[in-house]
Protein backbone atom coordinates (compact mmCIF):
# COMPACT_ATOMS: atom_id res chain seq x y z
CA UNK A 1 159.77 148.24 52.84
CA UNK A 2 160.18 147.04 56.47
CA UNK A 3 161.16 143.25 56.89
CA UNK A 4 162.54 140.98 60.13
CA UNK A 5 165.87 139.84 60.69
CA UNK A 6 166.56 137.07 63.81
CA UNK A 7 170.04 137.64 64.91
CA UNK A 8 171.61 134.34 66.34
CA UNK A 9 174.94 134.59 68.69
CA UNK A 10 177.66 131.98 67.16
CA UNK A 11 180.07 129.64 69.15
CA UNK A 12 182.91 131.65 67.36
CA UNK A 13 181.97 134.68 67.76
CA UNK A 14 179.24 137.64 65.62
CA UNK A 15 176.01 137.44 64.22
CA UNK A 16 174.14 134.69 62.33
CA UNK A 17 171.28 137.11 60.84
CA UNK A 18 168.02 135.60 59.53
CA UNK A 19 165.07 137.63 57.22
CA UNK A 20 161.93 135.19 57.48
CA UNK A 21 160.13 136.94 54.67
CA UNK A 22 162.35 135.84 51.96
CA UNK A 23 164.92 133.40 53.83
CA UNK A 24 167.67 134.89 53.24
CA UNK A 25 170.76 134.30 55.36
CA UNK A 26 174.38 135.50 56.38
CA UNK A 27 176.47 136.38 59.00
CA UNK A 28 178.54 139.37 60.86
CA UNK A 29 180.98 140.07 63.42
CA UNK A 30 178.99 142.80 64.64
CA UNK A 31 175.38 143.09 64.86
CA UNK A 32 175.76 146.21 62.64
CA UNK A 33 177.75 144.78 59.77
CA UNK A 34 174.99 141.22 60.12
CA UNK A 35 172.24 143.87 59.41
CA UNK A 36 174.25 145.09 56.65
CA UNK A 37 175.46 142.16 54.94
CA UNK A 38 171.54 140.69 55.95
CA UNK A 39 170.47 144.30 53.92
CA UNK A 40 172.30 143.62 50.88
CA UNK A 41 171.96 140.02 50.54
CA UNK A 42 168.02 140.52 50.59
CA UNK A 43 167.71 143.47 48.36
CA UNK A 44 169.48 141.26 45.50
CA UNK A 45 167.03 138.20 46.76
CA UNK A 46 164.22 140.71 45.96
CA UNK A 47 165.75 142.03 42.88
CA UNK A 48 165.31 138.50 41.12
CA UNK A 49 162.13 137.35 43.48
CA UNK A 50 159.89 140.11 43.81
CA UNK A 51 157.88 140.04 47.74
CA UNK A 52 154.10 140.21 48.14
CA UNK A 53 154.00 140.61 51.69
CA UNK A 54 150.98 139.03 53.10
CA UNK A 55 151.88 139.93 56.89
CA UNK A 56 154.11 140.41 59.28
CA UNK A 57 156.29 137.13 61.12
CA UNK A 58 155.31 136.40 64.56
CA UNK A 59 158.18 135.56 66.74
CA UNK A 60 157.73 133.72 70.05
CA UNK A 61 158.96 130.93 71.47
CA UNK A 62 158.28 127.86 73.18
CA UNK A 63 160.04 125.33 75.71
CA UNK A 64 161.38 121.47 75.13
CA UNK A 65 162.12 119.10 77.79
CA UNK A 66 166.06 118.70 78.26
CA UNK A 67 167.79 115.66 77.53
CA UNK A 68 167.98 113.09 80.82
């Protein structure tokens, strides 16, 4: 099964790693060991909360107006 992950760059340093499909959420130094730890940490969401996947996430963005 093929899901997303959104990696995130900290303040401190690694990986903040994101799967929208289930919501699961952790963190790496590297963005190798975020994929892993992101890897793991989903397959034992899905182990307990079984995924009907109705499509894929669409990732885009969009702009805000900065602060004055």
């Amino acid at each position: 099964m093929e899901l997303s992950a959104v990696l995130t760059p900290t303040l401190e340093g690694g990986y903040i790693a994101f799967n929208p499909e289930t919501g699961t959420t952790t963190q790496g130094e590297t963005v190798e060991e975020a994929l892993i730890n992101l890897r793991e940490a989903t397959e034992l969401y899905l182990e307990e909360f079984p995924l009907t996947i109705v499509g894929r996430p669409l990732l885009t963005s969009f702009q805000v107006s900065e602060p004055a």
